[in-house]
Protein backbone atom coordinates (compact mmCIF):
# COMPACT_ATOMS: atom_id res chain seq x y z
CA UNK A 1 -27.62 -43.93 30.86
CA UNK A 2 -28.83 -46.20 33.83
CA UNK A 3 -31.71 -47.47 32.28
CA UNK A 4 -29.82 -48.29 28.74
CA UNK A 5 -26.78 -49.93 30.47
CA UNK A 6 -29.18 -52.03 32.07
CA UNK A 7 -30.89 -52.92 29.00
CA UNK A 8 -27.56 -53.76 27.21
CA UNK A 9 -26.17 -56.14 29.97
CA UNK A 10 -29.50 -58.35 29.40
CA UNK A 11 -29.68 -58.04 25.50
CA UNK A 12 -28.87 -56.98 22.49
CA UNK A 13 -30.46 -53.21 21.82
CA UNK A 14 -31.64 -52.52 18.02
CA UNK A 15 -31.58 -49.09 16.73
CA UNK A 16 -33.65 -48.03 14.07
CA UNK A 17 -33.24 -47.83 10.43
CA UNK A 18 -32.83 -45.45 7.92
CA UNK A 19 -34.43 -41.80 7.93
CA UNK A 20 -33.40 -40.90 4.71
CA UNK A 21 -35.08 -43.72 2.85
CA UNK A 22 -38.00 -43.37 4.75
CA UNK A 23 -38.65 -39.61 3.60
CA UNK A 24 -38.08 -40.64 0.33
CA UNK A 25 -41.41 -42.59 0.16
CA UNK A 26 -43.08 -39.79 1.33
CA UNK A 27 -42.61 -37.71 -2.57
CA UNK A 28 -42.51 -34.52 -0.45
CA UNK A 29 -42.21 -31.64 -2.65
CA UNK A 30 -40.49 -28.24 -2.50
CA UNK A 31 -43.14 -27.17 -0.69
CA UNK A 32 -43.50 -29.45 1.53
CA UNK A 33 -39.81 -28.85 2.51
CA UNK A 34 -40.35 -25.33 2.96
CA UNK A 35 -43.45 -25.61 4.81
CA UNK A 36 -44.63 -21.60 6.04
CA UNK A 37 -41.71 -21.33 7.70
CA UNK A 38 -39.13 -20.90 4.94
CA UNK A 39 -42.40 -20.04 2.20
CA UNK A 40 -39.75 -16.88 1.03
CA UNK A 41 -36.34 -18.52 1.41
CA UNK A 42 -34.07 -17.62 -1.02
CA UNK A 43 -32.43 -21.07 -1.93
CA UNK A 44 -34.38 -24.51 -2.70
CA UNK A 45 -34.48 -26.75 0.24
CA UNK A 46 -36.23 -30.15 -1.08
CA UNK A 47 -33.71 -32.60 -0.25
CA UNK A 48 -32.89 -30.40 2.88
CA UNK A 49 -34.45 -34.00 5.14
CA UNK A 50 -33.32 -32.36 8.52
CA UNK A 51 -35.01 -28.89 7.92
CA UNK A 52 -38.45 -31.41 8.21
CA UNK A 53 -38.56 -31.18 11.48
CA UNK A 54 -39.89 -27.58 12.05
CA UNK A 55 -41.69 -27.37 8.98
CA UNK A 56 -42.96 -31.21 8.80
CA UNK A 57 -42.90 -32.68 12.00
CA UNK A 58 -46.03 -34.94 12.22
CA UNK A 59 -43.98 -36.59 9.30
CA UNK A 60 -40.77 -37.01 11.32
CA UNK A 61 -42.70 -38.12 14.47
CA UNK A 62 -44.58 -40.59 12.39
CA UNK A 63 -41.17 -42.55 11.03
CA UNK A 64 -39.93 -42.49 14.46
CA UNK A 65 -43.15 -44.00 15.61
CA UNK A 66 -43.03 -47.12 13.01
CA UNK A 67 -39.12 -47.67 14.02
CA UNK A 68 -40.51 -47.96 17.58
CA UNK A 69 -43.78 -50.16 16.40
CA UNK A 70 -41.00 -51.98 14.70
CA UNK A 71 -38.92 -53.01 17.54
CA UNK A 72 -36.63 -50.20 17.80
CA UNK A 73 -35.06 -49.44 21.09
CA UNK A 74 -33.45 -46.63 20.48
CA UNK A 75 -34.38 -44.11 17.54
CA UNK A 76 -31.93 -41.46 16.17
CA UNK A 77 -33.38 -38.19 15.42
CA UNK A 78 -33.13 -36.54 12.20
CA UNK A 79 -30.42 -34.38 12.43
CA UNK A 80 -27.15 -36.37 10.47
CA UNK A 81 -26.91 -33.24 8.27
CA UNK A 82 -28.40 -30.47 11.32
CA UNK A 83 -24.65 -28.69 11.44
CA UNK A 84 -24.19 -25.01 10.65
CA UNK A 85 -21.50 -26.72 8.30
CA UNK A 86 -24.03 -28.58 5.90
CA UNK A 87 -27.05 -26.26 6.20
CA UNK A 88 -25.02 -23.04 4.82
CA UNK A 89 -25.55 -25.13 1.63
CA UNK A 90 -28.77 -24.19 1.68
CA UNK A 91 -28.71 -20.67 3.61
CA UNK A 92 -30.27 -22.57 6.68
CA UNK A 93 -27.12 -22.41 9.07
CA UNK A 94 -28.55 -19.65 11.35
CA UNK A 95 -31.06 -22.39 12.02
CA UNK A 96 -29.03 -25.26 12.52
CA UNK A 97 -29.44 -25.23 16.86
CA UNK A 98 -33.24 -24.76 16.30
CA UNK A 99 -33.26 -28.17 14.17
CA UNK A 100 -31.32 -29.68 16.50
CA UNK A 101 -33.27 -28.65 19.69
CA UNK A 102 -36.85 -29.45 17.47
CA UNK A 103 -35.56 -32.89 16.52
CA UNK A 104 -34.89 -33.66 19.77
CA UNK A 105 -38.29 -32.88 20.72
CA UNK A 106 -40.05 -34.54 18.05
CA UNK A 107 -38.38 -37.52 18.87
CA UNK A 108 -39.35 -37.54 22.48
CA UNK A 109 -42.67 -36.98 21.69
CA UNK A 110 -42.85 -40.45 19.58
CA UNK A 111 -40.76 -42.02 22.09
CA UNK A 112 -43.56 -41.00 25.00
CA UNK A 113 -46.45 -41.81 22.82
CA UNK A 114 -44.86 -45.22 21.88
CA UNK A 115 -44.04 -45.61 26.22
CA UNK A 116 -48.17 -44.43 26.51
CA UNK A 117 -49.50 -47.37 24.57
CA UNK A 118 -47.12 -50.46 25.20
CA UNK A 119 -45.53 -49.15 28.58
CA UNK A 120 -42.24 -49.77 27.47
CA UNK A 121 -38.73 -47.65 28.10
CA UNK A 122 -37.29 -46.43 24.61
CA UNK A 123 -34.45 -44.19 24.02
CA UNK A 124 -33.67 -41.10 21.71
CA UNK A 125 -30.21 -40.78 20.26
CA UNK A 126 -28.85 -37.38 19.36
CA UNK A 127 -27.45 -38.49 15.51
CA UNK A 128 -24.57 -36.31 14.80
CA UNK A 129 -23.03 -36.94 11.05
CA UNK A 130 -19.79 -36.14 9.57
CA UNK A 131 -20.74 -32.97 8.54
CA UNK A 132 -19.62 -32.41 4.44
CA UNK A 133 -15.85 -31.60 5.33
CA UNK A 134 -12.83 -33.29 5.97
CA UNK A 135 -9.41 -32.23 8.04
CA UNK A 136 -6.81 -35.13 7.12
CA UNK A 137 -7.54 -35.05 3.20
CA UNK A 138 -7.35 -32.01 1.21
CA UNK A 139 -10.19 -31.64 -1.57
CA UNK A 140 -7.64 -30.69 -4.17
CA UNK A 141 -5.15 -33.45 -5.23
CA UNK A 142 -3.38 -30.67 -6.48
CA UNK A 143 -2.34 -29.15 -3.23
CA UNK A 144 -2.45 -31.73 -0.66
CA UNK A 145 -1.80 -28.73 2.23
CA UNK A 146 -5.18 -27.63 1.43
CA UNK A 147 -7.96 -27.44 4.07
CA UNK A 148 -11.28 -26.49 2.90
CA UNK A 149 -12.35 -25.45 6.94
CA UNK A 150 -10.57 -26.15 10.03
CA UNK A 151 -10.61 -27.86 13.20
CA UNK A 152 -11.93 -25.19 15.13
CA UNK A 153 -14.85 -24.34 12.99
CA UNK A 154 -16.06 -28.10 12.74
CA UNK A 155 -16.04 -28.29 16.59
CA UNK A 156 -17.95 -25.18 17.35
CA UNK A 157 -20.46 -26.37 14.23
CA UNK A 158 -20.46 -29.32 16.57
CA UNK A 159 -20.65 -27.89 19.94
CA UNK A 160 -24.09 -26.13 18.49
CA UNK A 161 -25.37 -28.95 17.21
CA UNK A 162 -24.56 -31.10 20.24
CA UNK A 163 -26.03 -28.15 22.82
CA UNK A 164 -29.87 -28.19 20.92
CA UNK A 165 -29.90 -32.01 20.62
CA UNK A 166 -29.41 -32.26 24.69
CA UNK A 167 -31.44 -29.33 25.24
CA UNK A 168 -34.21 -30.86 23.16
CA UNK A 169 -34.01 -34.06 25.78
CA UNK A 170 -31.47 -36.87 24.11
CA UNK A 171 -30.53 -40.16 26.13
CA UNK A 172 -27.42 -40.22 24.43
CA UNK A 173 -25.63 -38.58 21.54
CA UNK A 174 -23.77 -40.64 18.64
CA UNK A 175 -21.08 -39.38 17.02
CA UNK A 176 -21.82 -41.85 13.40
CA UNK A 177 -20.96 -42.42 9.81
CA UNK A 178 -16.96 -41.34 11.11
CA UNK A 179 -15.15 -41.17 7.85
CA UNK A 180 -12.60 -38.60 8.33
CA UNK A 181 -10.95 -39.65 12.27
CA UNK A 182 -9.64 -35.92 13.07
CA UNK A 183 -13.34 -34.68 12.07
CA UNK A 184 -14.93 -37.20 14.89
CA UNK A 185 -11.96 -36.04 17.36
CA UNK A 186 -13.67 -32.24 16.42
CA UNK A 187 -16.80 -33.79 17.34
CA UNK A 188 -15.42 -35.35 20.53
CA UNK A 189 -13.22 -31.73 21.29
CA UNK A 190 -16.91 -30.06 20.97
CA UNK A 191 -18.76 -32.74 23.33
CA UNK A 192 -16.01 -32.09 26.55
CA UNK A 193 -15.65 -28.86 25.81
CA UNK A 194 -19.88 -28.44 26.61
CA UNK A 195 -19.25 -30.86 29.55
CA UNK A 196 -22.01 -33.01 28.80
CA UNK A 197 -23.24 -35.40 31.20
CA UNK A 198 -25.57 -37.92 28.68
CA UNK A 199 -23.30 -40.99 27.33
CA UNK A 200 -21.64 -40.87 23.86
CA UNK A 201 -22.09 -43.75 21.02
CA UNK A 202 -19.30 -43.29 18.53
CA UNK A 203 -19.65 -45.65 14.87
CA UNK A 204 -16.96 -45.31 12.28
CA UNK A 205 -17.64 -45.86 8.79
CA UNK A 206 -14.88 -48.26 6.84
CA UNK A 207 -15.50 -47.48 2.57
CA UNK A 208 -14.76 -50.58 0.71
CA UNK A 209 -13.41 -54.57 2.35
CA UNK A 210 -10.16 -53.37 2.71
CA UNK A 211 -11.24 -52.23 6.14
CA UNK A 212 -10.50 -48.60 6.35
CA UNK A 213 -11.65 -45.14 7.00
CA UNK A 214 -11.42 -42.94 3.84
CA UNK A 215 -8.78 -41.04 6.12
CA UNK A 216 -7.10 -44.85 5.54
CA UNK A 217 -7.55 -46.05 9.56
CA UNK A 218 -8.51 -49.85 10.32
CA UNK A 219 -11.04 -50.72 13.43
CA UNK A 220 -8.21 -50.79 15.58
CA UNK A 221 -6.40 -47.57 14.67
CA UNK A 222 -9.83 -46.03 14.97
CA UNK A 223 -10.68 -47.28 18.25
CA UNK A 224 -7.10 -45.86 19.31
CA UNK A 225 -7.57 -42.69 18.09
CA UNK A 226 -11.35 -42.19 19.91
CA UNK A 227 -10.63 -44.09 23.06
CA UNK A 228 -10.44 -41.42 25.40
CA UNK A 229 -13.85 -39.98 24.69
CA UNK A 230 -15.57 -39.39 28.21
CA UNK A 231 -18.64 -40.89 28.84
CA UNK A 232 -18.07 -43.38 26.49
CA UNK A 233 -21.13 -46.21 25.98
CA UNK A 234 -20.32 -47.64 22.46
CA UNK A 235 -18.04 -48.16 20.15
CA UNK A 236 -18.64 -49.33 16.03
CA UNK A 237 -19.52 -49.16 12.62
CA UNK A 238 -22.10 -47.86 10.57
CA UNK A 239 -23.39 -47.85 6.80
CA UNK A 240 -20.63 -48.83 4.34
CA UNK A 241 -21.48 -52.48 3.94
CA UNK A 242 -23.75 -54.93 4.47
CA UNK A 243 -24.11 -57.19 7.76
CA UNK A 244 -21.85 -60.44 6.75
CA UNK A 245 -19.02 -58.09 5.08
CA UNK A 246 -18.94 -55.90 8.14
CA UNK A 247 -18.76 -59.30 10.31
CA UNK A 248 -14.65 -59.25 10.77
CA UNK A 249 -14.19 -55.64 11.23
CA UNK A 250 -16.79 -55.71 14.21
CA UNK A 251 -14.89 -58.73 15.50
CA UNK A 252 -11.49 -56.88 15.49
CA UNK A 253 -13.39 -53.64 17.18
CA UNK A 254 -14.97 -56.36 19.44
CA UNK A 255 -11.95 -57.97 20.97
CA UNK A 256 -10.29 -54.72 21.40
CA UNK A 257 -12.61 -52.21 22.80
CA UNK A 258 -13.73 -52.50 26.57
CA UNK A 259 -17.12 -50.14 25.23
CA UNK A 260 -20.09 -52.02 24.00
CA UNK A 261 -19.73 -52.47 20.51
CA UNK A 262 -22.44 -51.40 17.56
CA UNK A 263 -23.39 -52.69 14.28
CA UNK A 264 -25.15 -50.39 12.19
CA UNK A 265 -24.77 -51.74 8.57
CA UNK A 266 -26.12 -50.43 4.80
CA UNK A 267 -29.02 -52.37 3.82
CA UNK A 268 -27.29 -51.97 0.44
CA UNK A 269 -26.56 -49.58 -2.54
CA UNK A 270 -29.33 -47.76 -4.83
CA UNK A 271 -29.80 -49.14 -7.64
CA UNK A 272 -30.42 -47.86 -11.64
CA UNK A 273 -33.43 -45.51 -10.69
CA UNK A 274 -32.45 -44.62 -7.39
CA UNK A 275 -34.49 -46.60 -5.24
C-alpha cells in the first residue's frame, strides 16, 4: 500500500479495462474453456471467463500484459465471477479458491514481466464482483420476505475468494460493481473477519441517472453504509454509465468521502449483434 499511496498523492492512477470484452475477441471455444483440466466435466463451461485462468492462462497473462503496455497501473485479475456462489452454476465451486489463488498468480507474472522490460512499479488488484445474489431484494415479487441465500453464505463465498486472491500475491483487493449494499457489507464482514492486512478499493455501481444502487442507495447513502471498512484506500463507482453521466455522482462521492475516490465507467452498452 506504500508504494500506491505514493503514486496516488502525485497523480491520477488508471486501472485497466475490461476483461470480459477482451476474451470475447479471442472466439475461444468449449474447448478451449475446458482446456485438459475439466476435458470430462459434466456441465458446459464456455462463457465460464474466470475458469481461464488454470486452463488458459498464457491468454489471461497476455490481456493483462496489453492493459499494462497500455498504460495501466493497476490491473484487476480475472476473478469478478471466481465465488463458490457463481461457479456452482457451472459445477466449478469446489474450485473457486484455486481460481482465485491462480489469478492472482497469473497476474503477477504479467505485472513482473511488464516491471522486467520498462522498470516500472505496477499493481495487481484482487477483483471481487457481486457475486449473482442479492440480500435486500427478494427474487420473487411475489413474496418480498424471500431470500434466495443468506448473509452468511455470501461472506464465507467471500472470505474464500478473498483468502486465494491474497495468497496468490494481490496489492490490494476491490470490492466492485456493488449493486446490492448488504451484499458488499458480506464482502466487507468476510475481509475483517480474515484480518487482512493489503488495502481495500470499494466501487458501487448506480443502474440508470437517477443515481442509485438497484438496492435504491445514492453515492452518499452508499458511502455511509461502507465507511467503516478497515484498510480503506478508495472509494467509487464502476460500470453503469458512461464517463460524463457518471460526472455528478463522483462529485457527490468526492466531496463526501475522506478515501481516494475511483471512476471506473462502461465504455457503453452492446449493441444489435452483441458486440
Amino acid at each position: 500500500m506504500d508504494d500506491l499511496g505514493a503514486l496516488l498523492k502525485q497523480r491520477i492512477v488508471y486501472l485497466d479495462g475490461a476483461m470480459g470484452t477482451m476474451i470475447q475477441r479471442l472466439n475461444l471455444s468449449e474447448e478451449d474453456f475446458r482446456g485438459r483440466l475439466f476435458a470430462n466435466h459434466e456441465h458446459s463451461l464456455k462463457g465460464n471467463n474466470d475458469i481461464l485462468v488454470l486452463t488458459q492462462p498464457d491468454a489471461i497473462r497476455d490481456i493483462h500484459l496489453a492493459y499494462l503496455r497500455s498504460g495501466s497501473d493497476i490491473i484487476e485479475t480475472n476473478t469478478f465471477n471466481a465465488n463458490s456462489i457463481v461457479q456452482s452454476d457451472y459445477g466449478t465451486q469446489s474450485f473457486a479458491y484455486k481460481i482465485n489463488l491462480q489469478a492472482a498468480r497469473v497476474a503477477r507474472q504479467a505485472v513482473a514481466e511488464y516491471s522486467r522490460e520498462n522498470s516500472e512499479r505496477r499493481f495487481v488488484a484482487g477483483a471481487v464482483g457481486p457475486t449473482s445474489k442479492t440480500l435486500s431484494i427478494s427474487p420473487d415479487v411475489n413474496d418480498p420476505a424471500f431470500r434466495s441465500t443468506s448473509f452468511a453464505i455470501v461472506k464465507d463465498a467471500y472470505k474464500e475468494q478473498m483468502r486465494g486472491l491474497v495468497e496468490g500475491g494481490v496489492d490490494v483487493l476491490l470490492i466492485e460493481t456493488v449493486f446490492d449494499t448488504l451484499v458488499g457489507k458480506a464482502a466487507i464482514k468476510a475481509y475483517s473477519e480474515l484480518g487482512i492486512r493489503v488495502p481495500l478499493m470499494i466501487s458501487g455501481t448506480i443502474t440508470d441517472l437517477s443515481g442509485r444502487t438497484l438496492s435504491g442507495q445514492t453515492p452518499s447513502a452508499f458511502w455511509v453504509s461502507v465507511s467503516h471498512a478497515p484498510n480503506l484506500l478508495s472509494v467509487g463507482l464502476n460500470c453503469a454509465l458512461g464517463s460524463q453521466m457518471m460526472r455528478p455522482y463522483i462529485d457527490e462521492l468526492s466531496t463526501i468521502a475522506p478515501a481516494y475516490v475511483s471512476l471506473y465507467p462502461n465504455a457503453g452498452l452492446p449493441n444489435e449483434m452483441g458486440g
